[in-house]
Structure formats: structure tokens, C-alpha cells
Protein backbone atom coordinates (compact mmCIF):
# COMPACT_ATOMS: atom_id res chain seq x y z
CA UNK A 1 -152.14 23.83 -74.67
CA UNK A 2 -149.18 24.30 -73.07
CA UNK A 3 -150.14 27.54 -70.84
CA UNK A 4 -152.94 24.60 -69.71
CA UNK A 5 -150.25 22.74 -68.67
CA UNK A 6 -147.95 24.97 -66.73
CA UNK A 7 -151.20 26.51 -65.16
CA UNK A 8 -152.06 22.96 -63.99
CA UNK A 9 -148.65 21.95 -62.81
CA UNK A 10 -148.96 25.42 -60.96
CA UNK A 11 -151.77 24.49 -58.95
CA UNK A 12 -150.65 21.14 -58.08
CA UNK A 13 -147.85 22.90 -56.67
CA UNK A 14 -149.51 25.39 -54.58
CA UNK A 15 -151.51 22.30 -53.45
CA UNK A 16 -148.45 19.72 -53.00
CA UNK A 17 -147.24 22.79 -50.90
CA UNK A 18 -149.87 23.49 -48.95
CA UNK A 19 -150.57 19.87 -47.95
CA UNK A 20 -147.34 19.63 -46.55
CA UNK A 21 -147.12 22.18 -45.02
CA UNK A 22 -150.26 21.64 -43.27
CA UNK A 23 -148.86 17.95 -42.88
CA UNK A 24 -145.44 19.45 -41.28
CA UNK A 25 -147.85 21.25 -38.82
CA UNK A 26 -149.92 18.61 -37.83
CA UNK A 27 -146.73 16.40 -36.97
CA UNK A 28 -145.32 19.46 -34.95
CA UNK A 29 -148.38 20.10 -33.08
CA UNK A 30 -148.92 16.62 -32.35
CA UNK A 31 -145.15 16.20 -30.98
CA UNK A 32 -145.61 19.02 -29.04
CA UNK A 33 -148.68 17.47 -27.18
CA UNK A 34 -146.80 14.34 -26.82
CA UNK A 35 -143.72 15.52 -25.11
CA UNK A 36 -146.34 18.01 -22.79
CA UNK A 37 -148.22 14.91 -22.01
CA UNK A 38 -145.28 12.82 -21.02
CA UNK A 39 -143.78 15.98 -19.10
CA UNK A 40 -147.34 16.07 -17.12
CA UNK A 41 -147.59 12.83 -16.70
CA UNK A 42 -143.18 12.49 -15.30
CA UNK A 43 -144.01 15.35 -12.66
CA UNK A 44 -147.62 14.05 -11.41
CA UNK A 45 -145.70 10.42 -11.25
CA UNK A 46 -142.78 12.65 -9.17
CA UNK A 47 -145.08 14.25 -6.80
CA UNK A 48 -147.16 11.22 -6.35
CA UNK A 49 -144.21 8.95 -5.58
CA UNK A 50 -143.08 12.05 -3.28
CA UNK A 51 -146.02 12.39 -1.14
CA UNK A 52 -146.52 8.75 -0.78
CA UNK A 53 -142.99 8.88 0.67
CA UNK A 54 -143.90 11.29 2.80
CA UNK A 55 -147.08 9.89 4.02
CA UNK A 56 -144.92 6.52 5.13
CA UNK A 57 -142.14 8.94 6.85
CA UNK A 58 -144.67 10.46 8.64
CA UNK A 59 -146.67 7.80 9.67
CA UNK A 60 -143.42 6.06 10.80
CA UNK A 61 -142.44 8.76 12.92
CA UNK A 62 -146.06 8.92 14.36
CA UNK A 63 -145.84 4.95 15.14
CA UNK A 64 -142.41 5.94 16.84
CA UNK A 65 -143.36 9.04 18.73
CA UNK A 66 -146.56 6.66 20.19
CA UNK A 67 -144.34 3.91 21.21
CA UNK A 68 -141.79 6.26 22.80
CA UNK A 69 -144.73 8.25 24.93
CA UNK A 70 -145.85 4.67 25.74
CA UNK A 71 -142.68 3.31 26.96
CA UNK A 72 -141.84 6.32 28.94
CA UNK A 73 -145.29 5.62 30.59
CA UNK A 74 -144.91 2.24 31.26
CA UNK A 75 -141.27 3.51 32.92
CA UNK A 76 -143.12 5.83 34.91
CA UNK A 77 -145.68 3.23 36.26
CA UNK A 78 -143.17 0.60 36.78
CA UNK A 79 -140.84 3.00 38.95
CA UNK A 80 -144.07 4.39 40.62
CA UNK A 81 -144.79 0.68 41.69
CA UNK A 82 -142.08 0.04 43.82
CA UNK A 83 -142.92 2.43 47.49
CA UNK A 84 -139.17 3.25 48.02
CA UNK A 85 -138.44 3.82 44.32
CA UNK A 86 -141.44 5.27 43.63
CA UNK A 87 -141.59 8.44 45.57
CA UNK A 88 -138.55 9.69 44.32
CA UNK A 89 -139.87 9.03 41.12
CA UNK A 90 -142.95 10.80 41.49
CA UNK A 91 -141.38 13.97 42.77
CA UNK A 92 -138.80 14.08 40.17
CA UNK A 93 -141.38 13.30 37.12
CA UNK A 94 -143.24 16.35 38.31
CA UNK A 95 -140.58 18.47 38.74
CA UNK A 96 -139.75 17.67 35.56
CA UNK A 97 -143.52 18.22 34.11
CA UNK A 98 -143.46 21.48 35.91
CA UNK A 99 -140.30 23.24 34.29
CA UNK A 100 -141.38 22.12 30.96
CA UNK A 101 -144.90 23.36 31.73
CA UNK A 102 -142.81 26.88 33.37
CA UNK A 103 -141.37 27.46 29.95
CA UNK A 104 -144.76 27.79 27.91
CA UNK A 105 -145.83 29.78 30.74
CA UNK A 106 -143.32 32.04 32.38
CA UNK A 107 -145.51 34.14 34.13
CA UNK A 108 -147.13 30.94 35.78
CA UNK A 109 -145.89 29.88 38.98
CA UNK A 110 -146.43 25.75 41.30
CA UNK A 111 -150.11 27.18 42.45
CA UNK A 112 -151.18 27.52 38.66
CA UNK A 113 -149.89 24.79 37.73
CA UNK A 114 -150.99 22.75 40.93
CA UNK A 115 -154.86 23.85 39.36
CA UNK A 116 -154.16 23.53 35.75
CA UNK A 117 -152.85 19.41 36.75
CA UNK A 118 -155.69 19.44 38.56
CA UNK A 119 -158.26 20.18 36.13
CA UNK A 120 -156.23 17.89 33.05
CA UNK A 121 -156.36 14.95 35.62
CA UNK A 122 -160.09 15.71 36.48
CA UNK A 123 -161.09 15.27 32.93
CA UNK A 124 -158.45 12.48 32.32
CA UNK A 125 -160.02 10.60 35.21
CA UNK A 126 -163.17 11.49 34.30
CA UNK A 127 -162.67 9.85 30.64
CA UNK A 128 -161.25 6.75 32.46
CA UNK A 129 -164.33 6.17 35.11
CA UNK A 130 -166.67 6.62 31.64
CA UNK A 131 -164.91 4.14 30.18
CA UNK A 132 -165.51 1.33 33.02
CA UNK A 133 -168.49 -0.66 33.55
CA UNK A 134 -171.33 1.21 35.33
CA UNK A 135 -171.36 -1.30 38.03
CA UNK A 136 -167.56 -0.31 38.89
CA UNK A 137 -168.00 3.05 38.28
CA UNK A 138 -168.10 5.86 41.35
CA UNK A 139 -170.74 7.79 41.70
CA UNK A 140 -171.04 11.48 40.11
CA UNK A 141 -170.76 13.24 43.79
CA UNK A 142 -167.84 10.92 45.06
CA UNK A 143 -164.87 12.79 42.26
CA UNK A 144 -165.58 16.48 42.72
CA UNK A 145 -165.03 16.43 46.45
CA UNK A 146 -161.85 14.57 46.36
CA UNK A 147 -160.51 17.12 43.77
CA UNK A 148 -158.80 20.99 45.08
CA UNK A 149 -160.98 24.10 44.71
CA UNK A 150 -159.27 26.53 42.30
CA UNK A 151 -160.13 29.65 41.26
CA UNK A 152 -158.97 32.26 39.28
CA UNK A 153 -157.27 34.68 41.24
CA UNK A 154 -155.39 31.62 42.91
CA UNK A 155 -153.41 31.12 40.02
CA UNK A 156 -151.48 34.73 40.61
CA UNK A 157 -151.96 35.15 44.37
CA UNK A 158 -148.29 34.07 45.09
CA UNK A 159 -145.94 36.99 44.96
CA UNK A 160 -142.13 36.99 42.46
């Protein structure tokens, strides 16, 4: 009877043993998911929070950079409005236009860029006259003769 016994109490240890070890497992597998959840969950929160910042820095800026290319038209329409003011204005605003517009293109020289102006104001003002009442609107053979003929080979007929 007592070999029964100590065979019994031999099992129930293997068992005890195994269920806690299998116990000790679960728990370390299931801490393991917790603290990779709340690691996943910290660095999508992080980038999240960083792109949102982002987003508002950037839209900022964009606000800025609008109100900045719309104040330095209004200057430029306000100094163009007064005749003795103006002209001086207008020839220095070019200028300026042109030797920013020399640097992207330094093989490029004032009768390109007179025809390259040309053509961005052409479809400026064409976008403008669309947008006005047809009643106020030109007609479609009144813009092309007001505007310079250019053609390809003007662009490099000037000489260094």
C-alpha cells in the first residue's frame, strides 16, 4: 500500500509541476504581449502626435508664405498706382523678376524672357477674362493681336 502511495504522490507531482510550469508560461507570454502592445501603441501615439505637428507647421507656413506673396502684391499695385512712383516701380520689379528668372536659366537672355512673360501673362490674362461675366468679357480675336509674336529661334537670336 505504500508503493500506491508514493506512486500517487509521484504523479501529483509531475502534475503540480507541470501545471505551473505551464501557468509560469502563460503569465510570461501574456506579459510579453502586454508590454509589446503598450510599446506599439507609445510609438503609433508618438508618430501620430508628430505628424499632426507637422501638418499644423506646415500649414502655418503655407498660410504665411500666401499672405507674404499677397502683401508683396498689394505693394506692387499700390506703388504701380501712383504715375510718378509707379514707373520706377515697374522697371525695378522687372528687373528684379528678370535676374531671378536669369539664374534658373543662364543661358537665357531679356528676348527669352520678354516671350516666356509674354506667354505666362497671356494665359494669366486669359484665366482672368474667363473669370468675368460674358457681357464684360473681350472678344476671342481682340487678346491675340495685342500680344508679341515669338518664336523659337527668337529666344537665342541675340548674340553673348
Amino acid at each position: 500500500m505504500t508503493l500506491k502511495i508514493i506512486r500517487l504522490i509521484g504523479r501529483l507531482l509531475r502534475s503540480a509541476t507541470f501545471l505551473l510550469w505551464l501557468c509560469a508560461a502563460l503569465a510570461f507570454s501574456t506579459l510579453s504581449a502586454t508590454v509589446w502592445a503598450v510599446q506599439a501603441g507609445s510609438t503609433a501615439a508618438v508618430a501620430t502626435a508628430k505628424m499632426a505637428q507637422m501638418a499644423a507647421t506646415h500649414r502655418k507656413d503655407m498660410r504665411r508664405a500666401l499672405a507674404k506673396s499677397r502683401a508683396k502684391a498689394r505693394l506692387k499695385r499700390s506703388m504701380t498706382a501712383l504715375p510718378f512712383i509707379g514707373l520706377g516701380a515697374v522697371g525695378y520689379f522687372e528687373e528684379q523678376e528678370y535676374r531671378a528668372w536669369l539664374k534658373e536659366n543662364p543661358e537665357g537672355d531679356r528676348v527669352a524672357y520678354a516671350c516666356e512673360s509674354a506667354e505666362l501673362t497671356a494665359e494669366v490674362l486669359d484665366e482672368v477674362l474667363q473669370a468675368l461675366p460674358e457681357t464684360l468679357r473681350p472678344g476671342e480675336e481682340a487678346l491675340p493681336g495685342l500680344l508679341p509674336k515669338c518664336d523659337a529661334g527668337a529666344a537665342g537670336a541675340e548674340g553673348p
